[in-house]
N, C-alpha and C. Protein backbone atom coordinates (compact mmCIF):
# COMPACT_ATOMS: atom_id res chain seq x y z
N UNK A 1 25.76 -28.92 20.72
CA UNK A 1 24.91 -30.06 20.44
C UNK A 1 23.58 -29.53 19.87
N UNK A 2 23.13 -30.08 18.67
CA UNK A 2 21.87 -29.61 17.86
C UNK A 2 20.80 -29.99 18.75
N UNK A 3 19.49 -28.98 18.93
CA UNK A 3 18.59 -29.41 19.72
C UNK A 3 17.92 -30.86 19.00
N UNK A 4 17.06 -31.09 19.99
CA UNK A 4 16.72 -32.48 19.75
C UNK A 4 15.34 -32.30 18.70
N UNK A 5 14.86 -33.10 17.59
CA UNK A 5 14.10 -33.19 16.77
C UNK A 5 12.43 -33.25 17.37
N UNK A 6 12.27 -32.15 16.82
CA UNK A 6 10.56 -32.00 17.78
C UNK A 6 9.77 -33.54 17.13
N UNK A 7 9.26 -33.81 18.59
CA UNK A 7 8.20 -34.99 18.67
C UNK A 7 6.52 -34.80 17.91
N UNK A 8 6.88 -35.54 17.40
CA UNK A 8 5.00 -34.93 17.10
C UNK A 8 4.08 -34.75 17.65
N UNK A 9 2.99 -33.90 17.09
CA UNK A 9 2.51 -33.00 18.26
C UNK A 9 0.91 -33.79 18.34
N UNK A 10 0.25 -33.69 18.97
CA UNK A 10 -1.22 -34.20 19.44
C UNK A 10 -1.59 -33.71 18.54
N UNK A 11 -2.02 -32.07 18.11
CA UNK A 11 -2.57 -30.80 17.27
C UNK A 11 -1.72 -30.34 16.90
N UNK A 12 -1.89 -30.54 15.62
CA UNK A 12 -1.02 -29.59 14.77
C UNK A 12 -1.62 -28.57 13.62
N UNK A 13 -1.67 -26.93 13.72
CA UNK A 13 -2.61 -26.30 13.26
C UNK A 13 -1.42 -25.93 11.73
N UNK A 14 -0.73 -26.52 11.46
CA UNK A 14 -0.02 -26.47 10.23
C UNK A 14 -0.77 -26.07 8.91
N UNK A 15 -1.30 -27.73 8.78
CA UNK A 15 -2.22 -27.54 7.15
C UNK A 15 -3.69 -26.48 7.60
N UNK A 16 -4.13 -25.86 8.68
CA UNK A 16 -5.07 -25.09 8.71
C UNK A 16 -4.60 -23.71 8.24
N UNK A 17 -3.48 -23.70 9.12
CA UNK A 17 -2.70 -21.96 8.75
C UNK A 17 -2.30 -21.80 7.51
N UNK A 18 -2.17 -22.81 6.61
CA UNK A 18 -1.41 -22.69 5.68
C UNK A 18 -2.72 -22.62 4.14
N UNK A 19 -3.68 -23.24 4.83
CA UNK A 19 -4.59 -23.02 4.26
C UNK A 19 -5.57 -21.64 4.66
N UNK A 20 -5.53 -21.02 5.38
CA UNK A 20 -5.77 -19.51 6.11
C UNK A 20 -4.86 -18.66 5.18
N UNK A 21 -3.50 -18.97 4.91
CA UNK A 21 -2.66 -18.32 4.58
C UNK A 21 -2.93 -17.99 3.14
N UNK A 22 -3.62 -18.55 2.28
CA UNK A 22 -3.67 -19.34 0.72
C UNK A 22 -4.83 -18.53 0.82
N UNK A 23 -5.66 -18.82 1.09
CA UNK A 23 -7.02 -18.04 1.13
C UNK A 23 -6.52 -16.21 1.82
N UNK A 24 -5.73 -15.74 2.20
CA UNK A 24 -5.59 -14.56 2.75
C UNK A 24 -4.83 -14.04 1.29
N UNK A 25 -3.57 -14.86 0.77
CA UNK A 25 -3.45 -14.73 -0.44
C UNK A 25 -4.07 -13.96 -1.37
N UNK A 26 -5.25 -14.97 -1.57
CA UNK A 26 -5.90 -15.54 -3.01
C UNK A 26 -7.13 -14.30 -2.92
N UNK A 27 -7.31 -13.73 -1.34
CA UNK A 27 -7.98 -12.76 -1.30
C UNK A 27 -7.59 -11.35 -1.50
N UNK A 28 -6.19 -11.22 -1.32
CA UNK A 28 -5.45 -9.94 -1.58
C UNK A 28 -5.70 -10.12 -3.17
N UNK A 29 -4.45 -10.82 -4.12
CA UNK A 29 -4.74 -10.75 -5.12
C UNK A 29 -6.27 -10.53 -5.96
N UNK A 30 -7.74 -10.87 -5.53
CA UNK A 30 -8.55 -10.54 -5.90
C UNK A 30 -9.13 -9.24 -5.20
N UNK A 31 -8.40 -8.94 -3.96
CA UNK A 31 -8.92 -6.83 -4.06
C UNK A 31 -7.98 -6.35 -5.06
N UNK A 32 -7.29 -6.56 -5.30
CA UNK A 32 -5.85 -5.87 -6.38
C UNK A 32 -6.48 -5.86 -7.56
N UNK A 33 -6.98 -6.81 -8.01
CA UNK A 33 -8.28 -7.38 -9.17
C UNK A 33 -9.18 -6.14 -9.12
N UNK A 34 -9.90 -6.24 -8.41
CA UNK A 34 -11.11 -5.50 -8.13
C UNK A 34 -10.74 -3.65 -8.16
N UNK A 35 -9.54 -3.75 -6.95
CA UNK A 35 -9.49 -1.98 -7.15
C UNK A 35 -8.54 -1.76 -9.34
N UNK A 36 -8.31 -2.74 -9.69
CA UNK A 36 -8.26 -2.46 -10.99
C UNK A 36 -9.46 -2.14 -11.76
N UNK A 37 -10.20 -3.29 -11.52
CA UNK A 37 -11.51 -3.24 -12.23
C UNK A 37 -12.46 -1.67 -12.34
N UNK A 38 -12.07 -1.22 -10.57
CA UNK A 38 -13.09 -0.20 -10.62
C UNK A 38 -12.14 0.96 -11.11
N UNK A 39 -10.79 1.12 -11.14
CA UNK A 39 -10.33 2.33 -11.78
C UNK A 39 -10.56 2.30 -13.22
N UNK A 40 -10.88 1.13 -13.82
CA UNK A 40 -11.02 1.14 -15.72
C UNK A 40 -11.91 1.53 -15.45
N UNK A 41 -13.08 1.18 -14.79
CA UNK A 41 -14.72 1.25 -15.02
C UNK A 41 -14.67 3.20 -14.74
N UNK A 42 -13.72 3.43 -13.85
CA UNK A 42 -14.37 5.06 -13.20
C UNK A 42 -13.43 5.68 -14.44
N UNK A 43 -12.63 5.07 -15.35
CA UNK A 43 -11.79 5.77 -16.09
C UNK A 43 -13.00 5.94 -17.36
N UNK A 44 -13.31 4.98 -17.56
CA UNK A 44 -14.00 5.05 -18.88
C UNK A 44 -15.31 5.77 -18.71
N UNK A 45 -15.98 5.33 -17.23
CA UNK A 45 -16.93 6.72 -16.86
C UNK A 45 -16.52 8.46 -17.06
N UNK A 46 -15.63 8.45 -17.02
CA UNK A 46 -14.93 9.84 -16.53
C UNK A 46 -14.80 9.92 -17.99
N UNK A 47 -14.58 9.26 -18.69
CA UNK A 47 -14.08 9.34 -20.52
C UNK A 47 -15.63 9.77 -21.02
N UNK A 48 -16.40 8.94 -20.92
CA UNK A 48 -18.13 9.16 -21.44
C UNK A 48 -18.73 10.34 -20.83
N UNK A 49 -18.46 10.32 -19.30
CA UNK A 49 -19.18 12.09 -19.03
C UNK A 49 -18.34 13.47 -19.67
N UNK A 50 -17.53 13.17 -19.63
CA UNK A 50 -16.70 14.04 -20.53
C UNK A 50 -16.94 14.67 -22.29
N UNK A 51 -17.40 13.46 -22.50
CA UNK A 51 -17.91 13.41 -24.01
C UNK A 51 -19.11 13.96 -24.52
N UNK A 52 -19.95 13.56 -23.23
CA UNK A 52 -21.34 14.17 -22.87
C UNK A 52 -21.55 15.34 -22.71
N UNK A 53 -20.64 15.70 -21.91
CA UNK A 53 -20.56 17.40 -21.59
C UNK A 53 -20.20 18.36 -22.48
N UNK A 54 -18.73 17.41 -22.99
CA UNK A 54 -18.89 18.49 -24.31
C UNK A 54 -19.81 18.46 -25.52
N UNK A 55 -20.76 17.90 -25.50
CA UNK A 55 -21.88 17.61 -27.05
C UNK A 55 -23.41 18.73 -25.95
N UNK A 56 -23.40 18.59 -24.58
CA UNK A 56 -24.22 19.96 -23.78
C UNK A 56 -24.50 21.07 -24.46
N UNK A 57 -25.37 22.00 -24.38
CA UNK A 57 -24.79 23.06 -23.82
C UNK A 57 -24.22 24.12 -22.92
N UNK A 58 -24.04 24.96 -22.89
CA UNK A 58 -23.38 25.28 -21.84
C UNK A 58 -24.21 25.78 -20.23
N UNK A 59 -23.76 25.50 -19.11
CA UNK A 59 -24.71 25.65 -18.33
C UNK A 59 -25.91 24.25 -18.04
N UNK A 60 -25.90 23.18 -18.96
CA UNK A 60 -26.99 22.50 -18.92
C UNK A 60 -26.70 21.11 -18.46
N UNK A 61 -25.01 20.88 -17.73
CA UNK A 61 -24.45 19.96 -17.19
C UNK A 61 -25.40 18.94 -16.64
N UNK A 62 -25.40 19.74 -15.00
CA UNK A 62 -26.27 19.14 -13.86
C UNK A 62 -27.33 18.60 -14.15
N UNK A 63 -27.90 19.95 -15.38
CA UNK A 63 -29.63 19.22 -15.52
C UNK A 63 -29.72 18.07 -16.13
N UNK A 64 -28.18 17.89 -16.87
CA UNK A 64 -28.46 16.82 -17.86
C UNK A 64 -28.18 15.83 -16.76
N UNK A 65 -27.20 15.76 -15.94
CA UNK A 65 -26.72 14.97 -14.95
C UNK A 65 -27.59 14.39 -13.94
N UNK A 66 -28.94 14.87 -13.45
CA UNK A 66 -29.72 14.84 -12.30
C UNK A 66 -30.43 13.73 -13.44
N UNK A 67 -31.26 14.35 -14.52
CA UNK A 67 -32.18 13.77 -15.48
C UNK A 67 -31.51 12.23 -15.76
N UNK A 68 -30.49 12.11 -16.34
CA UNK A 68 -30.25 10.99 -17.22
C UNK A 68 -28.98 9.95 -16.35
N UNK A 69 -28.58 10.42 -15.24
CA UNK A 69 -27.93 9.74 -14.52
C UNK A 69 -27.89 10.37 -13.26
N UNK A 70 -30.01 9.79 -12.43
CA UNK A 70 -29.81 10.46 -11.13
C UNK A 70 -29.13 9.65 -10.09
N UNK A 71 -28.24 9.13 -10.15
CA UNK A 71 -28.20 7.93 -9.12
C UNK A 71 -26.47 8.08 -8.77
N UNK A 72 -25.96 9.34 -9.98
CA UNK A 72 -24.47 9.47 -9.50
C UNK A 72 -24.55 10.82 -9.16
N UNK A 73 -23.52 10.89 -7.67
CA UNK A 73 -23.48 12.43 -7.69
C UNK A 73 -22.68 12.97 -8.25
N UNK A 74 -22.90 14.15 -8.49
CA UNK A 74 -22.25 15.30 -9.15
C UNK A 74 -20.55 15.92 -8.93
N UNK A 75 -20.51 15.56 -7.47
CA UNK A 75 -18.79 15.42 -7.36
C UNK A 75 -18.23 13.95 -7.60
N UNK A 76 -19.04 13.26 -7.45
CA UNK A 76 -18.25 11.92 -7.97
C UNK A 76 -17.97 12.09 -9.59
N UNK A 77 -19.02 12.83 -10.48
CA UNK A 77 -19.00 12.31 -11.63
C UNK A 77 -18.05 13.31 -12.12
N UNK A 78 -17.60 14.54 -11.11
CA UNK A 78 -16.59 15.41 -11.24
C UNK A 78 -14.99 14.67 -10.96
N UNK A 79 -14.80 13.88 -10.04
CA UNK A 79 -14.03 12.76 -10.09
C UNK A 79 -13.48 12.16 -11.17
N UNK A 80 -14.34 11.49 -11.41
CA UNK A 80 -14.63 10.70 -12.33
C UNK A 80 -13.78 11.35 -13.74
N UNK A 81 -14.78 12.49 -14.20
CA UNK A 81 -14.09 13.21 -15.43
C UNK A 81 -12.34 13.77 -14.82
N UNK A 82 -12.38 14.41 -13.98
CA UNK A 82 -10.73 14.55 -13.30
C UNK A 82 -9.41 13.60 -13.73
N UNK A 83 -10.19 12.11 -12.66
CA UNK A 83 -9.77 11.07 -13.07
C UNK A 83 -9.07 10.79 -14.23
N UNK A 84 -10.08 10.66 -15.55
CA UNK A 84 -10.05 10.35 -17.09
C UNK A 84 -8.96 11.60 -17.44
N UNK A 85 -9.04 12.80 -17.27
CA UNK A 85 -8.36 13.61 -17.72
C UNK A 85 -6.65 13.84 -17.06
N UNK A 86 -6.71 13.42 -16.29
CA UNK A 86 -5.43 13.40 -15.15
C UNK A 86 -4.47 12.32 -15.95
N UNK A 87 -5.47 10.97 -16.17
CA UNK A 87 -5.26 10.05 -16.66
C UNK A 87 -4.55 10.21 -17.87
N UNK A 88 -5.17 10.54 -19.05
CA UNK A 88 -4.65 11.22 -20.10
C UNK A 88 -3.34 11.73 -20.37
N UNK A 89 -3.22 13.01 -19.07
CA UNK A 89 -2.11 14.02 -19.04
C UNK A 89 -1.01 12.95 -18.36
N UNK A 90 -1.25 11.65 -17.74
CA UNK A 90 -0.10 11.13 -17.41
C UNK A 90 0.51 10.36 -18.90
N UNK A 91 0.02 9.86 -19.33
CA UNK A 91 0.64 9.44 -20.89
C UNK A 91 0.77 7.94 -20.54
N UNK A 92 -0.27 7.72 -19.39
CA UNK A 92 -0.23 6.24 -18.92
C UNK A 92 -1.33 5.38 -19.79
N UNK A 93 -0.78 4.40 -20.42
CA UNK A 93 -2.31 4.05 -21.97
C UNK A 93 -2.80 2.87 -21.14
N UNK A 94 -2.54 1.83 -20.11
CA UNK A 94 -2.60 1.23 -19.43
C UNK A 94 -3.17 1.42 -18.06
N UNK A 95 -4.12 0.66 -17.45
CA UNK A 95 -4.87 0.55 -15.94
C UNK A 95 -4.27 -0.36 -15.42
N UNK A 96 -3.30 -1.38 -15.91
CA UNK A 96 -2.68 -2.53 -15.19
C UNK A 96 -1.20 -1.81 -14.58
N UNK A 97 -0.61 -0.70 -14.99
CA UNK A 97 0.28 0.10 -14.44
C UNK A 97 -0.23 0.67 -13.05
N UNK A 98 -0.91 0.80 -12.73
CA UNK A 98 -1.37 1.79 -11.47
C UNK A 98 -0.86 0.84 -10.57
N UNK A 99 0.06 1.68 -9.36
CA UNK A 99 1.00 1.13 -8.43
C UNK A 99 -0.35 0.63 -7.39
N UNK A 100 0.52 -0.86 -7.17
CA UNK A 100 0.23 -2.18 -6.68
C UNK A 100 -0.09 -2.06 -4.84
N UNK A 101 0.25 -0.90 -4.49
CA UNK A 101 0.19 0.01 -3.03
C UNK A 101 -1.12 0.57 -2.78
N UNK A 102 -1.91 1.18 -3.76
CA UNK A 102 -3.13 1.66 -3.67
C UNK A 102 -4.23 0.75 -3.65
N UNK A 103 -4.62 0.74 -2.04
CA UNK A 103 -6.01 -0.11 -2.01
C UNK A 103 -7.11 0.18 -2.39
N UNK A 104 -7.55 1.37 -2.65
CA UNK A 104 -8.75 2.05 -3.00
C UNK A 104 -8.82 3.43 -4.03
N UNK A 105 -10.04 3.13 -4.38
CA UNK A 105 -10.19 4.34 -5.91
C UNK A 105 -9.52 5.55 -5.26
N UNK A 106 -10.42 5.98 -3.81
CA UNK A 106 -10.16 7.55 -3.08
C UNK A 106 -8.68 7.50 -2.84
N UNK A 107 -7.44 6.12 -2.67
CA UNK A 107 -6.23 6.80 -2.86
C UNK A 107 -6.03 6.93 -4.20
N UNK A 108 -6.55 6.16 -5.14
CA UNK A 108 -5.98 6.88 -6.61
C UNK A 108 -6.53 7.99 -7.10
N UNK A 109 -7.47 8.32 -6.38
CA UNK A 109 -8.04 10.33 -6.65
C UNK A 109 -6.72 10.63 -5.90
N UNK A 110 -6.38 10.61 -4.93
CA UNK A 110 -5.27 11.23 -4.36
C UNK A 110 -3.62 11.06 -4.61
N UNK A 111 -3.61 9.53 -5.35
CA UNK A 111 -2.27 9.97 -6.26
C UNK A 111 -2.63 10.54 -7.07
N UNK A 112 -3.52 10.82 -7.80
CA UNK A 112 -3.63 11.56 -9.07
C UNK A 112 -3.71 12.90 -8.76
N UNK A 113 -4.21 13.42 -7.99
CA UNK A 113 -3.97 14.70 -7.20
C UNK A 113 -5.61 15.29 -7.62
N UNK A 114 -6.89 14.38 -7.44
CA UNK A 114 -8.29 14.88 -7.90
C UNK A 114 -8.36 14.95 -6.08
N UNK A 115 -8.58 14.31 -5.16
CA UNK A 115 -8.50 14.35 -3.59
C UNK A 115 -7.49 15.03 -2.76
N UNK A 116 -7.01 15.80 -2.07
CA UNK A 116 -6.64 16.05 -1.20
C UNK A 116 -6.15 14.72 -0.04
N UNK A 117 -4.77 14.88 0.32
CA UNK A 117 -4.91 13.08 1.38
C UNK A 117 -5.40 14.08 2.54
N UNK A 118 -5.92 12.65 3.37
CA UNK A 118 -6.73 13.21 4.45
C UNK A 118 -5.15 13.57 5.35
N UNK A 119 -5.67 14.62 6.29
CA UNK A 119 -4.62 15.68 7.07
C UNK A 119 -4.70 14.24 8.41
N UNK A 120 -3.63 14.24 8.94
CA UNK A 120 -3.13 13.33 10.37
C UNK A 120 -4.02 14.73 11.75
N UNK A 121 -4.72 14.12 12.23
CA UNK A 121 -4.98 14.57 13.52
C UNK A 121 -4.31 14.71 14.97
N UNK A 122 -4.08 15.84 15.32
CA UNK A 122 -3.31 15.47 16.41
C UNK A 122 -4.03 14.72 17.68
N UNK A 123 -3.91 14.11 18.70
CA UNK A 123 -4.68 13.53 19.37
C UNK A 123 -5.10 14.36 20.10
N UNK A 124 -6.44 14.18 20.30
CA UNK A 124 -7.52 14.73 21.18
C UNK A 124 -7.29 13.91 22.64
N UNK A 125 -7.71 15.40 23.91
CA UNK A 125 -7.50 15.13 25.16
C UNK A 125 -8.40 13.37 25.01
N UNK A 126 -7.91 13.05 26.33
CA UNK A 126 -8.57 11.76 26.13
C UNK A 126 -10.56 11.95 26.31
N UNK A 127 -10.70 12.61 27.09
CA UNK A 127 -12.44 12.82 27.44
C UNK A 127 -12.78 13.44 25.79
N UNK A 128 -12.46 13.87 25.44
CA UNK A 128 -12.62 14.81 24.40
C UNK A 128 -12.89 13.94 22.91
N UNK A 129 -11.27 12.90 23.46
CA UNK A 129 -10.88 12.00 22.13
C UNK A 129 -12.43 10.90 22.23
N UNK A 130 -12.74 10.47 23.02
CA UNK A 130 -13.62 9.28 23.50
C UNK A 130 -15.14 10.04 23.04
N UNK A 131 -15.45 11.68 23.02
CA UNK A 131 -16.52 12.24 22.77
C UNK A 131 -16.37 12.02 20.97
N UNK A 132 -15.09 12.18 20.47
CA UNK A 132 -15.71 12.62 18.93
C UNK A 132 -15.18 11.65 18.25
N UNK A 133 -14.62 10.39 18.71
CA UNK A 133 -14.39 9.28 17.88
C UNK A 133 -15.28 9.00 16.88
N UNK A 134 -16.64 8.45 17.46
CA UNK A 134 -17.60 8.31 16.86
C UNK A 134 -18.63 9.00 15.67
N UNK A 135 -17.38 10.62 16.38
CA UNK A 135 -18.53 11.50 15.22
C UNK A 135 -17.81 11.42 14.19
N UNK A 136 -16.13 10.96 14.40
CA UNK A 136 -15.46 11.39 12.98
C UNK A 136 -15.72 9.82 12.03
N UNK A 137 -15.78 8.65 13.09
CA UNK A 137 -16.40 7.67 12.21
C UNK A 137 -17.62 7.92 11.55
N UNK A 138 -18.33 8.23 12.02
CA UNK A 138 -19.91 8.85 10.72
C UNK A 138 -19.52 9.76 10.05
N UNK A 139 -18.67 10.74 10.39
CA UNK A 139 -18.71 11.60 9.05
C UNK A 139 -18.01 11.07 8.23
N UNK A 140 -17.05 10.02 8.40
CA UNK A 140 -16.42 9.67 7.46
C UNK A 140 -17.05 8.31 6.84
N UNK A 141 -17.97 7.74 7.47
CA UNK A 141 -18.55 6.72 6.47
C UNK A 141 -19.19 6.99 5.36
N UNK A 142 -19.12 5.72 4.48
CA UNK A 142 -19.41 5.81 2.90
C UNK A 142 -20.59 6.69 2.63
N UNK A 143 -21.87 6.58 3.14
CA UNK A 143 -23.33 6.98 3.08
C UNK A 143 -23.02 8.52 3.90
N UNK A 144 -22.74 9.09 4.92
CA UNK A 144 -22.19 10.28 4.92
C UNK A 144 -21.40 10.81 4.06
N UNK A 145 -20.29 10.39 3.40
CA UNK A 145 -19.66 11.20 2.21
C UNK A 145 -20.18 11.08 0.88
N UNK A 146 -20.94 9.97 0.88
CA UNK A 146 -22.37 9.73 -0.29
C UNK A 146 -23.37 11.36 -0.59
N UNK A 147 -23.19 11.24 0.92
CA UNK A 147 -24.61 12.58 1.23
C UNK A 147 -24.03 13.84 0.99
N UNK A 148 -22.67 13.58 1.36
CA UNK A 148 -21.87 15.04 0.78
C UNK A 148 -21.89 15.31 -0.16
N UNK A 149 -21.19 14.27 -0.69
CA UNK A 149 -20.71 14.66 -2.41
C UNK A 149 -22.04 15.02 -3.36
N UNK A 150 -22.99 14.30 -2.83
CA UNK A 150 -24.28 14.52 -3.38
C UNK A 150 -24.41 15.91 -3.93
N UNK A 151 -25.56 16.40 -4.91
CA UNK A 151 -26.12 17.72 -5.18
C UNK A 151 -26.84 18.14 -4.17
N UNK A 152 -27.26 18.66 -3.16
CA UNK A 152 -28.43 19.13 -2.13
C UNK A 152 -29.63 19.02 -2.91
N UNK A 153 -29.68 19.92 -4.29
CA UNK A 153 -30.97 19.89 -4.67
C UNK A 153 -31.69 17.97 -5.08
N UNK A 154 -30.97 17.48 -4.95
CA UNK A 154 -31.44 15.68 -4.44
C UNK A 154 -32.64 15.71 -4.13
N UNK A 155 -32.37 16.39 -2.89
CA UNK A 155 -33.66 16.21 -1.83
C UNK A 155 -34.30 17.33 -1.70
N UNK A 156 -35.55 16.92 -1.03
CA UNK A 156 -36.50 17.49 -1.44
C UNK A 156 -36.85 18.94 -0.41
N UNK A 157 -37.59 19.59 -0.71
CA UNK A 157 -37.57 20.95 0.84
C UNK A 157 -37.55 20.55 2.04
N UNK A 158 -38.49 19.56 2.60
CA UNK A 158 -38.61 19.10 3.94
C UNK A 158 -37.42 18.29 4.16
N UNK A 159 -37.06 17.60 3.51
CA UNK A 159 -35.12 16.56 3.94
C UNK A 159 -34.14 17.99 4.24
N UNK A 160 -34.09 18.54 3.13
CA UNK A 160 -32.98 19.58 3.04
C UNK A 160 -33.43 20.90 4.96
N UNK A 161 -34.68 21.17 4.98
CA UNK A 161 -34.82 21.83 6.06
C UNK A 161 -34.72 20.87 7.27
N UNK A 162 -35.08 20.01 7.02
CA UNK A 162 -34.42 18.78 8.68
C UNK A 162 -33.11 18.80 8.54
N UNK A 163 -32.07 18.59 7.33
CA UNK A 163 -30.77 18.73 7.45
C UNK A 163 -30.14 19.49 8.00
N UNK A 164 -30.50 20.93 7.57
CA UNK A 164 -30.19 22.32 7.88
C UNK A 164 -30.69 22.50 9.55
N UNK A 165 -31.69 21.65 10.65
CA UNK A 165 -32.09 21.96 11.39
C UNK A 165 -31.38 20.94 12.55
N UNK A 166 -30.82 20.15 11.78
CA UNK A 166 -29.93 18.96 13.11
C UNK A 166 -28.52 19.12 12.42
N UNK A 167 -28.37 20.17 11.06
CA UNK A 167 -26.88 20.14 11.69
C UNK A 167 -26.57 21.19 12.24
N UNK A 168 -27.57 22.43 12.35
CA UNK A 168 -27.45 24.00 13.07
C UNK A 168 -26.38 23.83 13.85
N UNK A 169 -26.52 23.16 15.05
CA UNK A 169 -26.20 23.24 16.19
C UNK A 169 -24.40 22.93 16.25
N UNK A 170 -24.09 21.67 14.93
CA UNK A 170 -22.73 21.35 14.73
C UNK A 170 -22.19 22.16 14.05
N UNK A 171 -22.52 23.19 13.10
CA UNK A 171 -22.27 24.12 12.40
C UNK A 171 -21.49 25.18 13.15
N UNK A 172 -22.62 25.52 14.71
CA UNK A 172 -22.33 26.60 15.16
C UNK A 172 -21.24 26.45 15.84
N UNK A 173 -21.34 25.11 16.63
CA UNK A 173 -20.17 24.64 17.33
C UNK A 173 -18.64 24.97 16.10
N UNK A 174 -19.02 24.30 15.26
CA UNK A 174 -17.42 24.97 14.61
C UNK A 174 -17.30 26.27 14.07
N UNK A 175 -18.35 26.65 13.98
CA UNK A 175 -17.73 28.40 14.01
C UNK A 175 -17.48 28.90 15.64
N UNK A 176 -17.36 28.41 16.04
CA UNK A 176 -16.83 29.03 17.10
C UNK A 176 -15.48 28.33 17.83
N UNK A 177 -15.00 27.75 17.09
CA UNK A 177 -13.38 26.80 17.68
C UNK A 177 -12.60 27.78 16.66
């Protein structure tokens, strides 16, 4: 015997979910948008520093790089040219080809093989795991790997000697594990 035909309900969160659903949609399709947008934009960057470098002379990269575009760092804009050239050597003439799986530029440095993928951690004791959660979230946020990728000479003697003086101590700690 077929169950019996559901009664209607007091609340019914139907047309909300379905409108949640549309909008979750409509939001994927526009990151898919977007991580396109920024691989043309870092492609055609990577195409122009490239162009730049070779019209240089030799040795006069950085200086030209700090001077006339201080606001990108120097491994990004190394990226960047990677990128464009990787790009090239794939024989891919198209940015609307780049597989539909990659949410972000740093995995398409890493299909392209300009990144390294990040290594799987084995789990840390639990006291241990609960001590460095937090540190591996800052080192891995945007403005920490900002500060990495950066040139040092950025900043100025007194930044660079406070740097050198609060990270001593984490330094030493990993030379010695």
């Amino acid at each position: 015997m077929p169950p019996a035909p559901l009664a209607p309900l007091e609340t019914d969160f139907g047309p909300q979910i379905l409108h949640h659903h549309a909008q979750a949609m409509r939001a994927g399709h526009q990151a898919h948008r977007c991580l396109l947008d920024a691989a043309a934009h870092a492609l055609e960057c990577g195409r122009l520093l490239a162009q730049q470098k070779a019209l240089l002379p030799h040795g006069r990269w950085l200086e030209w790089l700090r001077r006339s575009a201080p606001k990108l760092p120097a491994r990004t804009a190394q990226r960047y040219m990677q990128f464009a050239a990787e790009w090239e050597r794939s024989k891919t003439s198209r940015v609307t080809l780049l597989p539909s799986e990659l949410p972000s530029l740093r995995q398409l440095y890493v299909e392209f093989g300009i990144l390294r993928a990040p290594e799987l951690r084995e789990p840390a004791p639990a006291g241990l795991q609960s001590f460095l959660e937090p540190v591996f979230r800052l080192l891995e946020s945007p403005k920490v790997r900002t500060m990495m990728d950066s040139d040092p000479g950025r900043y100025d003697p007194r930044q660079r000697e406070m740097l050198r003086e609060k990270l001593r101590p984490l330094v030493d700690f990993y030379q010695r594990l």
